[in-house]
Protein backbone atom coordinates (compact mmCIF):
# COMPACT_ATOMS: atom_id res chain seq x y z
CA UNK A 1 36.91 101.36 136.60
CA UNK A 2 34.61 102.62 139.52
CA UNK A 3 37.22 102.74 142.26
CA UNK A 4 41.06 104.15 142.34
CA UNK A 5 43.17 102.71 145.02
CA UNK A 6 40.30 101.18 147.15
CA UNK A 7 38.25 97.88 146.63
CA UNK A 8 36.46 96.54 143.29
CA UNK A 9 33.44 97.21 142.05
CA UNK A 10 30.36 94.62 141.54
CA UNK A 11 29.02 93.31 138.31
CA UNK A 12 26.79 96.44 138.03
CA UNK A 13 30.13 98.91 138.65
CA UNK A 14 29.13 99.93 142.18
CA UNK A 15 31.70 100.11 144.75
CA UNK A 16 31.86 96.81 147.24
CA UNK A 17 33.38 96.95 150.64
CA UNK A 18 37.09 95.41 150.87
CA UNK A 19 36.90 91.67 152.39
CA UNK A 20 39.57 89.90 154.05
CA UNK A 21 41.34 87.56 153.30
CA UNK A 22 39.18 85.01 155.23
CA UNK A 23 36.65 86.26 152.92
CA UNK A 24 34.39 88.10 155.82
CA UNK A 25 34.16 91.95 155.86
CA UNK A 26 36.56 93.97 156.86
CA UNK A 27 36.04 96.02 159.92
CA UNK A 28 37.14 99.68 159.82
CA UNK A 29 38.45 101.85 162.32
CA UNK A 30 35.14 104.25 163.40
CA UNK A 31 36.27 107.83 163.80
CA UNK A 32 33.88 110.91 164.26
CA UNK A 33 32.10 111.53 160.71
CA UNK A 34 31.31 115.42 160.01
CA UNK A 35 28.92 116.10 157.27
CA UNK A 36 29.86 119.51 155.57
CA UNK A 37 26.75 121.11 153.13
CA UNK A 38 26.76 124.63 152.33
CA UNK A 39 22.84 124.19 152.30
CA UNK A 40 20.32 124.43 155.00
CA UNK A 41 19.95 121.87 157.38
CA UNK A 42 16.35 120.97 155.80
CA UNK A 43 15.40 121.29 152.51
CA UNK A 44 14.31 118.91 149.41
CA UNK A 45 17.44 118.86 147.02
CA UNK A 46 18.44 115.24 146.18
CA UNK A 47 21.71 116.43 148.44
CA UNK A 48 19.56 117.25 151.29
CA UNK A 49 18.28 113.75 151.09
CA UNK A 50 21.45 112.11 150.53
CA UNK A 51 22.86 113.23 153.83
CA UNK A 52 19.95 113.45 156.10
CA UNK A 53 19.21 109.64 154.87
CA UNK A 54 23.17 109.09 156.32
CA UNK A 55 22.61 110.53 159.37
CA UNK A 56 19.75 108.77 160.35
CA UNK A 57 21.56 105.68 159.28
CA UNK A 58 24.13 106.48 161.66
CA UNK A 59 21.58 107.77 164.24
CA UNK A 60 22.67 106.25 167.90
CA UNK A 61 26.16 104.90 166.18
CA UNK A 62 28.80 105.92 168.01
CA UNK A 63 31.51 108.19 167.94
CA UNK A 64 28.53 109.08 165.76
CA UNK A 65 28.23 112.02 162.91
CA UNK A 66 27.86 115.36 162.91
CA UNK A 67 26.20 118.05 160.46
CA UNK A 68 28.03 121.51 160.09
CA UNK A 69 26.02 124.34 157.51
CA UNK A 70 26.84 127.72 157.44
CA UNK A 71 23.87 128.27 159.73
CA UNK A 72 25.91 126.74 162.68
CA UNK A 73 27.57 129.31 163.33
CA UNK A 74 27.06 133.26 163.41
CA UNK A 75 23.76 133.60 164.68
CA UNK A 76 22.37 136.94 163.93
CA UNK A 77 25.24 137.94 161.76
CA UNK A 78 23.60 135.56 159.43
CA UNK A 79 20.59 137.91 158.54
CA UNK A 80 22.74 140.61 156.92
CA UNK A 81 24.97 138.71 155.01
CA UNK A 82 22.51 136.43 153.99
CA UNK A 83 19.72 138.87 153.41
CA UNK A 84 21.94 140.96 151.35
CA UNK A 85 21.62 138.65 147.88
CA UNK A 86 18.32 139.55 147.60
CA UNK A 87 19.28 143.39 147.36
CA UNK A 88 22.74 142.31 144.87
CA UNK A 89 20.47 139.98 142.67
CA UNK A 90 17.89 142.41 141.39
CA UNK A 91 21.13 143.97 140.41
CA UNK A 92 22.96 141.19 138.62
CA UNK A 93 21.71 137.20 139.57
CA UNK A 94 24.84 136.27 138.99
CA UNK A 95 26.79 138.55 141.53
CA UNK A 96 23.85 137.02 143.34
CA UNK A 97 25.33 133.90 143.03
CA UNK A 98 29.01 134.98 144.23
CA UNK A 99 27.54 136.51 147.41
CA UNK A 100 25.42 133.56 148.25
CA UNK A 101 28.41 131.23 147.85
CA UNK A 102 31.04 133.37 149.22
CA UNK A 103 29.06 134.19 152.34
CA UNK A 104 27.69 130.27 152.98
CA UNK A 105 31.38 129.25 152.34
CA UNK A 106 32.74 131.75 154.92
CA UNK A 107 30.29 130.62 157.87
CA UNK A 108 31.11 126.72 157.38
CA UNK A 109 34.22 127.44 157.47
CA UNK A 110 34.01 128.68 160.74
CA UNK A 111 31.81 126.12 161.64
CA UNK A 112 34.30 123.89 160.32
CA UNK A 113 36.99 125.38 162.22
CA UNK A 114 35.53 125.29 165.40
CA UNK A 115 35.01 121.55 165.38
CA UNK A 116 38.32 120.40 163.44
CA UNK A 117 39.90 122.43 166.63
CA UNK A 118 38.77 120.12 169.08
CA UNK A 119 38.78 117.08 167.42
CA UNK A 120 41.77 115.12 165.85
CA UNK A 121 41.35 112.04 163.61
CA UNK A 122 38.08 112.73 161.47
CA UNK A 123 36.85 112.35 158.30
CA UNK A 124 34.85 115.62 156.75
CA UNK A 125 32.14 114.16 153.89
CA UNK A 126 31.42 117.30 151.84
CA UNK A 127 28.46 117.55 149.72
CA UNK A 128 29.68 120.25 147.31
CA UNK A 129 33.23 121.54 145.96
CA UNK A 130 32.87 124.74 148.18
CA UNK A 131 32.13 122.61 151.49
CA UNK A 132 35.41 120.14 150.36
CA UNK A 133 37.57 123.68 149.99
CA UNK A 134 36.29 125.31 153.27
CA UNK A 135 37.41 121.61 154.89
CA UNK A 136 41.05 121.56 153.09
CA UNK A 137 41.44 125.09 154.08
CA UNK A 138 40.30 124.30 157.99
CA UNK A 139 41.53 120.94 158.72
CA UNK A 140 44.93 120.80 160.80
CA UNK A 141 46.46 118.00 159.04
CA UNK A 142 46.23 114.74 156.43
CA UNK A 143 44.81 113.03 159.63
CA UNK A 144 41.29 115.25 159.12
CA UNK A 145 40.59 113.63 155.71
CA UNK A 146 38.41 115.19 153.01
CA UNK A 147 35.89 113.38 150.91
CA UNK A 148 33.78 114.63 147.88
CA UNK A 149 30.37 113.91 147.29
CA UNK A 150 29.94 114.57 143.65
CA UNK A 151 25.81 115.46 143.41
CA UNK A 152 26.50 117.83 140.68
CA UNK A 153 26.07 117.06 137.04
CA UNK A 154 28.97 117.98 134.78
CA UNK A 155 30.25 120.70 137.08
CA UNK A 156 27.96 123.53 140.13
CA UNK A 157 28.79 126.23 137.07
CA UNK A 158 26.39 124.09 134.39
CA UNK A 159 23.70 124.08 137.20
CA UNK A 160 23.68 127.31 137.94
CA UNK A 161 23.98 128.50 134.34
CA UNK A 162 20.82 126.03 133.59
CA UNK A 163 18.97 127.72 135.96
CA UNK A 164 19.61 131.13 133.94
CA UNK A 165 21.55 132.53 137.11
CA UNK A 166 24.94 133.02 135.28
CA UNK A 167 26.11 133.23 132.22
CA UNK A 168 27.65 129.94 131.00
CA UNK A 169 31.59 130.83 130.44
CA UNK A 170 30.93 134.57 132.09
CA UNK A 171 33.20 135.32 135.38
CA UNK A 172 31.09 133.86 137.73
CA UNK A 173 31.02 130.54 135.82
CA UNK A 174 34.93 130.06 135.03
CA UNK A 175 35.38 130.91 139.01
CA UNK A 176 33.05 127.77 139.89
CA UNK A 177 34.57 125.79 137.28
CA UNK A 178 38.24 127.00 138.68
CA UNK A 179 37.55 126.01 142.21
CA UNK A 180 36.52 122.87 141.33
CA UNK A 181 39.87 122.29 139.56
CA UNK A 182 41.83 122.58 141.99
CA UNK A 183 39.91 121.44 144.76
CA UNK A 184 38.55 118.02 142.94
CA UNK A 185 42.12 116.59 142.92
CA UNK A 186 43.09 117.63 146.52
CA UNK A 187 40.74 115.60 148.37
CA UNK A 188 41.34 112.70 150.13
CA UNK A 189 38.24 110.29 147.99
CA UNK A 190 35.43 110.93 145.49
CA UNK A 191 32.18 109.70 145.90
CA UNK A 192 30.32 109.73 142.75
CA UNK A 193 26.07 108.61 142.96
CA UNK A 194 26.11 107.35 139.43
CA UNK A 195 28.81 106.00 136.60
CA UNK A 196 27.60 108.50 134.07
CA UNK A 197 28.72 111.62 137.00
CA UNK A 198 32.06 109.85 136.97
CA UNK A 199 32.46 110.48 133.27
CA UNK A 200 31.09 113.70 133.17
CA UNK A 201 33.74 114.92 135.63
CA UNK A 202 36.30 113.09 134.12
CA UNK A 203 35.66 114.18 130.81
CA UNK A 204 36.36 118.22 131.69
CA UNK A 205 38.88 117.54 134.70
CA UNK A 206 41.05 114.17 134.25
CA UNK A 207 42.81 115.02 137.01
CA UNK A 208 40.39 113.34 139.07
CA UNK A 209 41.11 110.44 137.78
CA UNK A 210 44.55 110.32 140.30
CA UNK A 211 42.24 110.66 143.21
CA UNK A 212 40.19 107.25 145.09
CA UNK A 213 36.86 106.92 144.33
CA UNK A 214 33.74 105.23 144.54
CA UNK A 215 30.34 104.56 142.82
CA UNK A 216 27.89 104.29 145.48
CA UNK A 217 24.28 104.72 144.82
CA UNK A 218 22.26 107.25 146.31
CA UNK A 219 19.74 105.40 148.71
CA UNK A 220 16.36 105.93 150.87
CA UNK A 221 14.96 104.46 153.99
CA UNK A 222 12.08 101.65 152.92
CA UNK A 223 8.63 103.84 153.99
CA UNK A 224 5.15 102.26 154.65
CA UNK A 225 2.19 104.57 154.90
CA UNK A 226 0.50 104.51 157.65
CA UNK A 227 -2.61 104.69 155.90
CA UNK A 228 -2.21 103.68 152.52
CA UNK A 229 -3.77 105.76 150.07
CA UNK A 230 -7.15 105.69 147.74
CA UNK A 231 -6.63 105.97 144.11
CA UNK A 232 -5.09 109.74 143.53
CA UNK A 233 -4.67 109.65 139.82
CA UNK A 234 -2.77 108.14 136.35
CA UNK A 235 0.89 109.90 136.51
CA UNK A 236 2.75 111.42 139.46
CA UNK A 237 6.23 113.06 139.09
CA UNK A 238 8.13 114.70 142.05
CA UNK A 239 11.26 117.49 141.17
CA UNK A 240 11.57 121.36 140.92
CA UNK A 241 9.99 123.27 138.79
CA UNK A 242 12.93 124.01 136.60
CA UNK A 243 14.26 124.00 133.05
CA UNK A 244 15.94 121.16 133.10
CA UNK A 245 13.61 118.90 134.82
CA UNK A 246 11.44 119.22 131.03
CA UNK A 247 7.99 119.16 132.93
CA UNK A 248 6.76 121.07 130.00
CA UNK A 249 7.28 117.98 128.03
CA UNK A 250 5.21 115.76 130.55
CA UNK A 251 2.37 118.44 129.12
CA UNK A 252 2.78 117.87 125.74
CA UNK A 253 2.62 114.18 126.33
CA UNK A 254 -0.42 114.42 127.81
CA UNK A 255 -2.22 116.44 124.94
CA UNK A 256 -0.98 113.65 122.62
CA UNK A 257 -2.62 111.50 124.27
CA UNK A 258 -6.04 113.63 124.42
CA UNK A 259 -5.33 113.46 120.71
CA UNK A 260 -5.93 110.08 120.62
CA UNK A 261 -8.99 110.80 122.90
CA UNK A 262 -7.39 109.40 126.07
CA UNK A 263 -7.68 112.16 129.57
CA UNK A 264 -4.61 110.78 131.18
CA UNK A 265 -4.00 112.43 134.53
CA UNK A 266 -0.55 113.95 135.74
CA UNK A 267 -0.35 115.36 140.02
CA UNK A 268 3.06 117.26 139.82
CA UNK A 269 5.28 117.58 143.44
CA UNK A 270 7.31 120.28 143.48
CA UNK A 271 8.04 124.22 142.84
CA UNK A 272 10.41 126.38 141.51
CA UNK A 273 10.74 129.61 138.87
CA UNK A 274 8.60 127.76 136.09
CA UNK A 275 5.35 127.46 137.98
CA UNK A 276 3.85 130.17 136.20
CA UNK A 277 4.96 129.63 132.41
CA UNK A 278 4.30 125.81 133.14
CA UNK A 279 0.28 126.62 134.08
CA UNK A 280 0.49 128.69 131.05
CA UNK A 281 1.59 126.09 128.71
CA UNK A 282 -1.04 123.99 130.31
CA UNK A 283 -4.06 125.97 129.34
CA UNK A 284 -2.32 126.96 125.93
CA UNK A 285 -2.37 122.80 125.12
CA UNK A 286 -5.69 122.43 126.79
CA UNK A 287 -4.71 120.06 129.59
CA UNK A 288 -5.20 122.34 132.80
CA UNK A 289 -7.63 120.22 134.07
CA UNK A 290 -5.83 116.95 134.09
CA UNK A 291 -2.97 118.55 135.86
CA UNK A 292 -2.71 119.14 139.67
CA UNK A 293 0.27 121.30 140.67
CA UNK A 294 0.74 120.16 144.26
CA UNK A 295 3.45 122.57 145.44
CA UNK A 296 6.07 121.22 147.94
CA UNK A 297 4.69 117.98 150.14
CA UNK A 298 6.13 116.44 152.77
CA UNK A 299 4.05 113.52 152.73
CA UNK A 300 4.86 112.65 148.81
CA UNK A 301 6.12 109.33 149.90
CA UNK A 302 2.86 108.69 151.62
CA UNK A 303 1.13 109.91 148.63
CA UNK A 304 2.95 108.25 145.85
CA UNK A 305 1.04 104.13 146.04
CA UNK A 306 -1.98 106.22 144.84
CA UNK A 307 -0.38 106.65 141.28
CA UNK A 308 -0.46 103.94 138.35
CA UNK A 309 2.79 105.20 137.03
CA UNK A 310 5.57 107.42 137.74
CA UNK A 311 7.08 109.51 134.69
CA UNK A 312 9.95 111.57 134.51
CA UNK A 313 11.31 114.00 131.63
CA UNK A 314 14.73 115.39 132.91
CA UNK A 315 17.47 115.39 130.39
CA UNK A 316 20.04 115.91 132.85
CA UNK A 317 20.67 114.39 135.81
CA UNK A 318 23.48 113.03 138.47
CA UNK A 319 21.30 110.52 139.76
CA UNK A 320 17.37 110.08 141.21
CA UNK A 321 15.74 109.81 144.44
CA UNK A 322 12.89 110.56 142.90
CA UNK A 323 12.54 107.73 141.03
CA UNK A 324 14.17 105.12 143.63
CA UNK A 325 10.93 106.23 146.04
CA UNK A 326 8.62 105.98 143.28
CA UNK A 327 10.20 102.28 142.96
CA UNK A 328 9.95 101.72 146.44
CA UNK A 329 6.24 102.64 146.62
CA UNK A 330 5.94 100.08 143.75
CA UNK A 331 5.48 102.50 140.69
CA UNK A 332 6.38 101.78 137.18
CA UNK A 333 8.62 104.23 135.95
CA UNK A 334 8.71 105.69 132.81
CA UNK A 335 11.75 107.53 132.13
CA UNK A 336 14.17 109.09 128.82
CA UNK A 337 17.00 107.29 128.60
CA UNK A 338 19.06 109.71 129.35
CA UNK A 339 22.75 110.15 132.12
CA UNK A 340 22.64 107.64 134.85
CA UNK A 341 18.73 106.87 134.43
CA UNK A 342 19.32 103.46 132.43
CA UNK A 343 21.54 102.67 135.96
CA UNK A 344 18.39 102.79 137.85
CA UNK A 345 15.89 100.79 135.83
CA UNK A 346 16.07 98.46 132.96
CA UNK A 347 13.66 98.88 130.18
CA UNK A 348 11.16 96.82 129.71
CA UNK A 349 11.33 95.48 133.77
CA UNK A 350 10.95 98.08 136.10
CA UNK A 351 9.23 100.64 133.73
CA UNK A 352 9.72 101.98 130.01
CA UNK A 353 11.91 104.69 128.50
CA UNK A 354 10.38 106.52 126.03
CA UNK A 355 11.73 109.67 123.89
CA UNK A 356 12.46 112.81 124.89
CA UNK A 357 11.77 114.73 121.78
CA UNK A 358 8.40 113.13 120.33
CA UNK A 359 5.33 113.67 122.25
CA UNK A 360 2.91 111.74 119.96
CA UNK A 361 5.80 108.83 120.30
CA UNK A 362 6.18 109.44 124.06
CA UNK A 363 2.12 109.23 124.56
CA UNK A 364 2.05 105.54 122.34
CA UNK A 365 4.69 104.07 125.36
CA UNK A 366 2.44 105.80 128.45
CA UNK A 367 -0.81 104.26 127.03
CA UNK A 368 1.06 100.66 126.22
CA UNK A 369 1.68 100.46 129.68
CA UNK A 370 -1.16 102.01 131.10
CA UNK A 371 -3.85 99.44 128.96
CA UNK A 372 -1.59 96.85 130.11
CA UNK A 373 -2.33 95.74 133.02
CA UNK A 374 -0.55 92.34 133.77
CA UNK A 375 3.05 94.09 132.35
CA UNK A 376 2.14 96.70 134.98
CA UNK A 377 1.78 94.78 137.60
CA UNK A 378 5.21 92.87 137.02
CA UNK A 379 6.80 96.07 136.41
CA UNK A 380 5.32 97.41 139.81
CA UNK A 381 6.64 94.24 141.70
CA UNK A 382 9.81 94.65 139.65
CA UNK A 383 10.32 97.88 140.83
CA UNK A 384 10.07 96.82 144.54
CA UNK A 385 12.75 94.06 144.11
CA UNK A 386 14.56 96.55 142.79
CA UNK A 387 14.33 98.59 145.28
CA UNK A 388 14.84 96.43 148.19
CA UNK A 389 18.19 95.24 146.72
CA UNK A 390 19.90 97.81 145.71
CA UNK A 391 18.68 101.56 147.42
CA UNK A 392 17.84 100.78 150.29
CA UNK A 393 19.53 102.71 153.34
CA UNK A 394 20.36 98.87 154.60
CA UNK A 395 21.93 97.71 151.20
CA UNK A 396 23.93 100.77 150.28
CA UNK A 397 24.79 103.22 153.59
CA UNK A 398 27.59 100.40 155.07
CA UNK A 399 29.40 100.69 151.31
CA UNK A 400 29.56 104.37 151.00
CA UNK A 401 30.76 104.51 154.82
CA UNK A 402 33.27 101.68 153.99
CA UNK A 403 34.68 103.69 151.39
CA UNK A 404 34.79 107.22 153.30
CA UNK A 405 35.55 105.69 156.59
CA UNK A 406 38.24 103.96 155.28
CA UNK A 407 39.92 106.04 152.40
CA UNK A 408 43.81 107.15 153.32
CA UNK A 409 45.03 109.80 153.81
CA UNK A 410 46.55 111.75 151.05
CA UNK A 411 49.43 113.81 153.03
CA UNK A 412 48.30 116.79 150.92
C-alpha cells in the first residue's frame, strides 16, 4: 500500500484525501505550515521546485506558510562557515561534504528554533533527512509535527556518492545513511513523490514502513508563454550536468542516428561538473554541431513548445519535473524505462521508452516518432491531458496538504 494509517490510495496508488462519511471532503484544521530545506531559498533542484511550487499554492492562504533555510538566520556569520568548504574540499570532497551539511544543519536549526519558540501547534514539512532531524531536535512537543519529504533516491549517501563526492560505504557515507535511520522512523508522516522511492527506502530501512505515509506526485503550476516560441530545434532535455543524468548517452544516440544519415538536433538546459567531458565526447562522436549547451535558463518553460520531442536518459531518479513541464508544454517524451518514469507516462501514449544501453536501438525509436507525425501529434495532446489531470498545482497541492496538514501526532 501507498498510505499507513491515513486515507487510501487511487487506482494509480496515489494518495486521496479522506472523505466523510457524507461522501464530501473532509475539512482539516489549518495550522501555520513551515517549510524546512537545508538549500537556498532559490535554486533549480527538483526540491527547490517542489516547495517553491507549495508556497505559491498557498500564497495569500491564511495562517499561511513559511520557508526557514539556513540562510535565515546568522547573517554575516554565514560567510565563514559557509565559505570554509571550499578551503576543506580541495583537501578531501568528502569532509567537504560533512562541513557543508553540518554547518547548513546548524543554522536551520536555529532558524527553526526561533520560530517553533513562538509558535505552538505547527506542522514542519522537511525536504531532506537533515532538515526533519534539525525539526525533531527543535520542536517543543508532539504538537509541532514533523513530516518527510522523501526527494532522494535510495538514500542522500547514494547521491552524493554518485556525484563522486564520497566514497560509497566510507565514513561520510555510513553517517548519512545512519541519520537517516534513525530519523526516517521518528517523524510524524512520509511523503514519498513516486511508488518506486517508497520501495527504495523500504527496501534498506523497513522501519519506515511503521510510519504514515503518502504517494503524492510532485506537481507544477500550468505556464503559457507569453509569446510562444518559433521552431528552436528536434530534442530538448532539461537536468544537471551530472553522471547520473546519462546525457552522454543522448550523444551517442544522436551519432546513431547520423549513421543512418539523419542530423537530429538536441538544445541541452542545464550545468553541472560534466560540461567539459560532455563537449568532449561531442566532438569525439562528431555531433558538436547539432548540440547547443544552453547553460542554466530561467525561461526553459517558455522555451520548451519550440521542441518536437523531449528525451531523457537518467537511470536513476525519485521522480521528474522535468518531464511533467515538458508534458505540460505538450512534448512527447521519450524516456528509459527506468524508477518511477513508467509512473509518469505510458508507452506508446504520452511518448516512447526506448533502451538505455543501445544507441543504434535507442536512435530506431527517436526517428519512429519523429517521421511520424500523426502519432506525434496524439502523443503531444496526450501529454497535455496528462498533464492537466494529474500534475497540476490544482490537482495535486490540496492532497499532499491533506495528508501533512492532517497527519497525527506521533507522541515521540
Amino acid at each position: 500500500m501507498d498510505l499507513t494509517g491515513t486515507s487510501p490510495a487511487d487506482e494509480r496508488g496515489r494518495y486521496r484525501p479522506a472523505e466523510r462519511a457524507d461522501g464530501a471532503d473532509a475539512v482539516l484544521p489549518r495550522v501555520p505550515l513551515v517549510v524546512a530545506t537545508t538549500l537556498r531559498p532559490e535554486g533549480i533542484t527538483g526540491v527547490h521546485t517542489h516547495f517553491t511550487q507549495l508556497l505559491a499554492h498557498l500564497a495569500g492562504t491564511s495562517p499561511g506558510a513559511t520557508l526557514l533555510t539556513p540562510f535565515s538566520w546568522g547573517g554575516p556569520l554565514r560567510v565563514p562557515v559557509f565559505g570554509l568548504r571550499f578551503a576543506v574540499d580541495r583537501v578531501s570532497p568528502a569532509a567537504g561534504v560533512a562541513w557543508y551539511r553540518a554547518g547548513h544543519e546548524a543554522f536551520l536549526r536555529r532558524a527553526l528554533r526561533r520560530f517553533l519558540r513562538s509558535h505552538g501547534d505547527c506542522v514542519v514539512y522537511a525536504q531532506c533527512p537533515l532538515s526533519a532531524r534539525a525539526a525533531l531536535r527543535e520542536r517543543l512537543g508532539p504538537h509541532q509535527r514533523v513530516v518527510l519529504a522523501v526527494h532522494f533516491r535510495v538514500s542522500q549517501a547514494d547521491e552524493w556518492a554518485d556525484k563522486g563526492l564520497v566514497p560509497r560505504d566510507g565514513r561520510v557515507f555510513r553517517g548519512i545513511r545512519d541519520l537517516e535511520r534513525a530519523v526516517l522512523p521518528r517523524v510524524d508522516g512520509l511523503v514519498y513523490v513516486s511508488r518506486w522511492a517508497r520501495e527504495a527506502v523500504l527496501d534498506w530501512l523497513p522501519e519506515a514502513a511503521a510510519v504514515p505515509s503518502a504517494v503524492v506526485d510532485n506537481f507544477v503550476t500550468p505556464h503559457e508563454p507569453a509569446t510562444p516560441p518559433g521552431p528552436l530545434g528536434d530534442l530538448v532535455t532539461v537536468g544537471n550536468l551530472e553522471t547520473v543524468k546519462n546525457h552522454r548517452y543522448l550523444l551517442e544516440v544522436l551519432a546513431a542516428a547520423g549513421a543512418r544519415g539523419r542530423r537530429v538536433t538536441l538544445d541541452v538546459y542545464g550545468e553541472g561538473p560534466e560540461r567539459a567531458d560532455l563537449e568532449r565526447r561531442a566532438r569525439q562522436l562528431g555531433v558538436a554541431d547539432l548540440v547547443r549547451w544552453n547553460g542554466f535558463r530561467r525561461d526553459v518553460r517558455d522555451r520548451l513548445p519550440g521542441y518536437r520531442l523531449y528525451v531523457h536518459a537518467s537511470y536513476s531518479e525519485s521522480s521528474s519535473l522535468a518531464i511533467m513541464e515538458a508534458m505540460a508544454a505538450g512534448l512527447p517524451v521519450v524516456a528509459g524505462d527506468t524508477g518511477p518514469l513508467t509512473e509518469l507516462f505510458d508507452d506508446g501514449v504520452e511518448g516512447r521508452l526506448w533502451p538505455l544501453d543501445d544507441a543504434a536501438a535507442a536512435a530506431d525509436v527517436l526517428l519512429g516518432l519523429l517521421d511520424d507525425g500523426p502519432a506525434r501529434e496524439r502523443a503531444a495532446q496526450a501529454a497535455r491531458d496528462r498533464f492537466a489531470r494529474d500534475f497540476t498545482a490544482a490537482a495535486v497541492a490540496p492532497r499532499l496538504l491533506d495528508f501533512v496538514l492532517g497527519v497525527p501526532a506521533r507522541g515521540r
